[in-house]
N, C-alpha and C. Protein backbone atom coordinates (compact mmCIF):
# COMPACT_ATOMS: atom_id res chain seq x y z
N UNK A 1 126.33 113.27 140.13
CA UNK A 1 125.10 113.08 139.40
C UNK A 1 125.37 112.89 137.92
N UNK A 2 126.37 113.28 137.59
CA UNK A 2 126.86 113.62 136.12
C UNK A 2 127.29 111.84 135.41
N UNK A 3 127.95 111.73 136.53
CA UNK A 3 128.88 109.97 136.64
C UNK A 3 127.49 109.10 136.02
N UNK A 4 126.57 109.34 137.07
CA UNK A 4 125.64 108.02 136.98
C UNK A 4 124.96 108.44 135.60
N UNK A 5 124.40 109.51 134.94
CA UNK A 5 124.24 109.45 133.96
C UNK A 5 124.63 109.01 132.72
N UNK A 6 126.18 109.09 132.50
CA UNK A 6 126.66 108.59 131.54
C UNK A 6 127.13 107.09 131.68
N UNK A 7 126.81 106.47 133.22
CA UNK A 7 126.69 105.08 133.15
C UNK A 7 125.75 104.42 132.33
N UNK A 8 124.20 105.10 132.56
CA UNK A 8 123.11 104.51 132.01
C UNK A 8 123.26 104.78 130.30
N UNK A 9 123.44 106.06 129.36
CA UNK A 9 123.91 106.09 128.55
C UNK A 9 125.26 105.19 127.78
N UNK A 10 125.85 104.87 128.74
CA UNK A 10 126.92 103.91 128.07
C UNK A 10 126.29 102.78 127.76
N UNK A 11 125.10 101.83 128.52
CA UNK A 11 124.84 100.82 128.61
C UNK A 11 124.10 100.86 127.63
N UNK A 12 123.13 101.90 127.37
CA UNK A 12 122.10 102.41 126.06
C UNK A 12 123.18 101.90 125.01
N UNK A 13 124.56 102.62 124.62
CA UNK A 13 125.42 102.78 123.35
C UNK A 13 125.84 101.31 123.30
N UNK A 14 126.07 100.64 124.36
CA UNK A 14 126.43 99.21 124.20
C UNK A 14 125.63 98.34 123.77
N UNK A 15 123.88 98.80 123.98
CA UNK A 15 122.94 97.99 123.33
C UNK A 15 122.51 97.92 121.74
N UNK A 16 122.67 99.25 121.65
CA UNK A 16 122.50 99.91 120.30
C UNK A 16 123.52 99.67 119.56
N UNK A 17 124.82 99.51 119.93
CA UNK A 17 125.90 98.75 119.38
C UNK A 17 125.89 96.83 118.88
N UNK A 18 125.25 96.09 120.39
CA UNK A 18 124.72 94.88 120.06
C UNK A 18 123.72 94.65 119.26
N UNK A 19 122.97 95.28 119.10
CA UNK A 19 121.61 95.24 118.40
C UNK A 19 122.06 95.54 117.13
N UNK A 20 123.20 96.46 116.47
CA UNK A 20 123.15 96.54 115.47
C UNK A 20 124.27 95.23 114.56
N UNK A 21 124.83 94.93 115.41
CA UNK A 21 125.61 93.78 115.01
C UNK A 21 125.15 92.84 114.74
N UNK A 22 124.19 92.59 115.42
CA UNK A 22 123.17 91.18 115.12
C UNK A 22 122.63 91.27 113.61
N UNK A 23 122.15 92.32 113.90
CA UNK A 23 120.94 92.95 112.32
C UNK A 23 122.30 92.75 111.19
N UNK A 24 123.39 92.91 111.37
CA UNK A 24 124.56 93.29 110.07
C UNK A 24 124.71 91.43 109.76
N UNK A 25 124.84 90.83 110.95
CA UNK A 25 125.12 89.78 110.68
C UNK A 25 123.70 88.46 110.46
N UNK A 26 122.52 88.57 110.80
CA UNK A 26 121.59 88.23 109.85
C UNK A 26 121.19 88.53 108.79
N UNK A 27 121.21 89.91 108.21
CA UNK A 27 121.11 90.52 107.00
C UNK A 27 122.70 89.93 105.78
N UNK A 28 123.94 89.53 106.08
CA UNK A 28 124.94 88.73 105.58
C UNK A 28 124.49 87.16 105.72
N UNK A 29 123.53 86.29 106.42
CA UNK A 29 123.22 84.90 106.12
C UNK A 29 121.98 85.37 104.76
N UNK A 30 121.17 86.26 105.14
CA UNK A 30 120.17 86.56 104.54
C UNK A 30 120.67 86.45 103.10
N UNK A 31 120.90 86.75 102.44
CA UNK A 31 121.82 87.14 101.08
C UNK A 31 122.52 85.86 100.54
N UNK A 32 122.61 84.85 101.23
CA UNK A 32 123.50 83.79 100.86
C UNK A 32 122.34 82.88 100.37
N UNK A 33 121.13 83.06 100.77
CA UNK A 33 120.10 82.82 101.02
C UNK A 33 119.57 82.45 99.46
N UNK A 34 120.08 82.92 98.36
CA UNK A 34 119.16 82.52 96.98
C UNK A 34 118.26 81.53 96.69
N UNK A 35 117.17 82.12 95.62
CA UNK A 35 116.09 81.22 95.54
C UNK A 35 117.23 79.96 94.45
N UNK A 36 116.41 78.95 94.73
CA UNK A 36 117.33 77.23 94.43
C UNK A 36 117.09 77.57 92.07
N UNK A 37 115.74 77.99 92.23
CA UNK A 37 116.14 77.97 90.32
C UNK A 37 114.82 79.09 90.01
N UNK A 38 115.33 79.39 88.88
CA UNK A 38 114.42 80.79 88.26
C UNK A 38 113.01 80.08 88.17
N UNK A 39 112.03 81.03 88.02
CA UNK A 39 110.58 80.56 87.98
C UNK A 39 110.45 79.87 86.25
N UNK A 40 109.66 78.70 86.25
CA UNK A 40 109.67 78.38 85.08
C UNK A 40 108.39 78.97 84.29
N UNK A 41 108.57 78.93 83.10
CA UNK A 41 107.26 79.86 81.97
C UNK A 41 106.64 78.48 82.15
N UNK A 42 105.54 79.18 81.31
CA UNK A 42 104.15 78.27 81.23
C UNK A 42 104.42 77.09 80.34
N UNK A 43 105.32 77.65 79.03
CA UNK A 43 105.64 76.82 77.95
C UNK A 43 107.03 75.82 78.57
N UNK A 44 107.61 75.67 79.72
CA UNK A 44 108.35 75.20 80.06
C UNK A 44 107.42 74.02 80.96
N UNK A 45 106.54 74.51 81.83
CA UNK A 45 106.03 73.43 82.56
C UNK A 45 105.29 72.77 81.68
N UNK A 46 104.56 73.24 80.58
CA UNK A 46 104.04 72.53 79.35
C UNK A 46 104.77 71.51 78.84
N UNK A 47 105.99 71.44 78.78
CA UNK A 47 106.67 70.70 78.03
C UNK A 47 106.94 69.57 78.62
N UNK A 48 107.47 70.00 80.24
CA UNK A 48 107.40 68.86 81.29
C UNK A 48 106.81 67.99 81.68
N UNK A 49 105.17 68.61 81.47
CA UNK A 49 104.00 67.38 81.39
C UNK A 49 103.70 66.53 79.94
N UNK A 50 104.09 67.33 78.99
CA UNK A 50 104.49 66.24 77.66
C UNK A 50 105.20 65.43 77.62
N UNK A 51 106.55 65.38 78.09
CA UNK A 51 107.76 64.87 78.37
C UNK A 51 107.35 63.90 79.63
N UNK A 52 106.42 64.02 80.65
CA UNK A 52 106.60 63.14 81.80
C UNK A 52 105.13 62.04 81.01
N UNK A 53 104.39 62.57 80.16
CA UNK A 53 103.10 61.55 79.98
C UNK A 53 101.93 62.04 80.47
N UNK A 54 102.01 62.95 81.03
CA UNK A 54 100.42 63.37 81.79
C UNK A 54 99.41 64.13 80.29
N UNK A 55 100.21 64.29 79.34
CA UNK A 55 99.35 64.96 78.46
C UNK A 55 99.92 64.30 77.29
N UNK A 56 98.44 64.12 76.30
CA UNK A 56 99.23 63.45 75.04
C UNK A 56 99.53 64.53 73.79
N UNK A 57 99.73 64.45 72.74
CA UNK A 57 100.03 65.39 71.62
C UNK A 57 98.91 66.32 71.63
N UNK A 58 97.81 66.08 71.13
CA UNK A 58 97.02 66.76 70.58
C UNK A 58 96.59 67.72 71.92
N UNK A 59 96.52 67.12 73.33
CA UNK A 59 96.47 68.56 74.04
C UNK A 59 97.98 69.69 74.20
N UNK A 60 98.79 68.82 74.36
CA UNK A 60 99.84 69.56 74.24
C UNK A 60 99.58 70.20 73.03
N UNK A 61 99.59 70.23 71.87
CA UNK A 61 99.60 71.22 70.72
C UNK A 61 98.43 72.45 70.50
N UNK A 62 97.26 71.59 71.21
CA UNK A 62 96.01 72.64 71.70
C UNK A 62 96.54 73.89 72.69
N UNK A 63 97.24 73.61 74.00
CA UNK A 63 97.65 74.58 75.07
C UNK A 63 98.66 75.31 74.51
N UNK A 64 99.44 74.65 73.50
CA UNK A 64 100.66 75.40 73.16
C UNK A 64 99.78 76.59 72.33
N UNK A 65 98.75 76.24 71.43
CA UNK A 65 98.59 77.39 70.98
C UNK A 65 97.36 78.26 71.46
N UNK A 66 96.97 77.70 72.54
CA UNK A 66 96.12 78.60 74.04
C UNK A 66 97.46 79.70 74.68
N UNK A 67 98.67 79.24 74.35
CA UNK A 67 99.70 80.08 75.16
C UNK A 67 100.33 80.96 74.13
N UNK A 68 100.28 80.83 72.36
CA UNK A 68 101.04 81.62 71.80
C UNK A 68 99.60 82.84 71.38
């Protein structure tokens, strides 16, 4: 009676063993994982729409000083 018990327990330790290997080794892709570029400020995307044409001087110099 003793035997068959520690069969079913072994199979438990072998799962709990698989299961934790998985988790070690998604949690190591996870991490490689970085965001692509830092968040940009307000005065940075500001500048981008000056620089691309969507805004001319005088709003750009209005928002710039809505932002300081």
């Amino acid at each position: 009676m003793l035997h068959g018990w520690g069969m079913g327990l072994g199979w438990i330790i072998g799962l709990v063993i698989l299961v934790a290997f998985i988790w070690v080794i998604s949690q190591a892709f996870n991490k490689n994982n970085k965001p692509a570029a830092p968040e940009k400020s307000a005065l940075d995307i500001l500048k981008e729409r000056y620089a691309r044409g969507e805004i001319d001087k005088d709003e750009f110099e209005e928002k710039i000083k809505d932002l300081m």
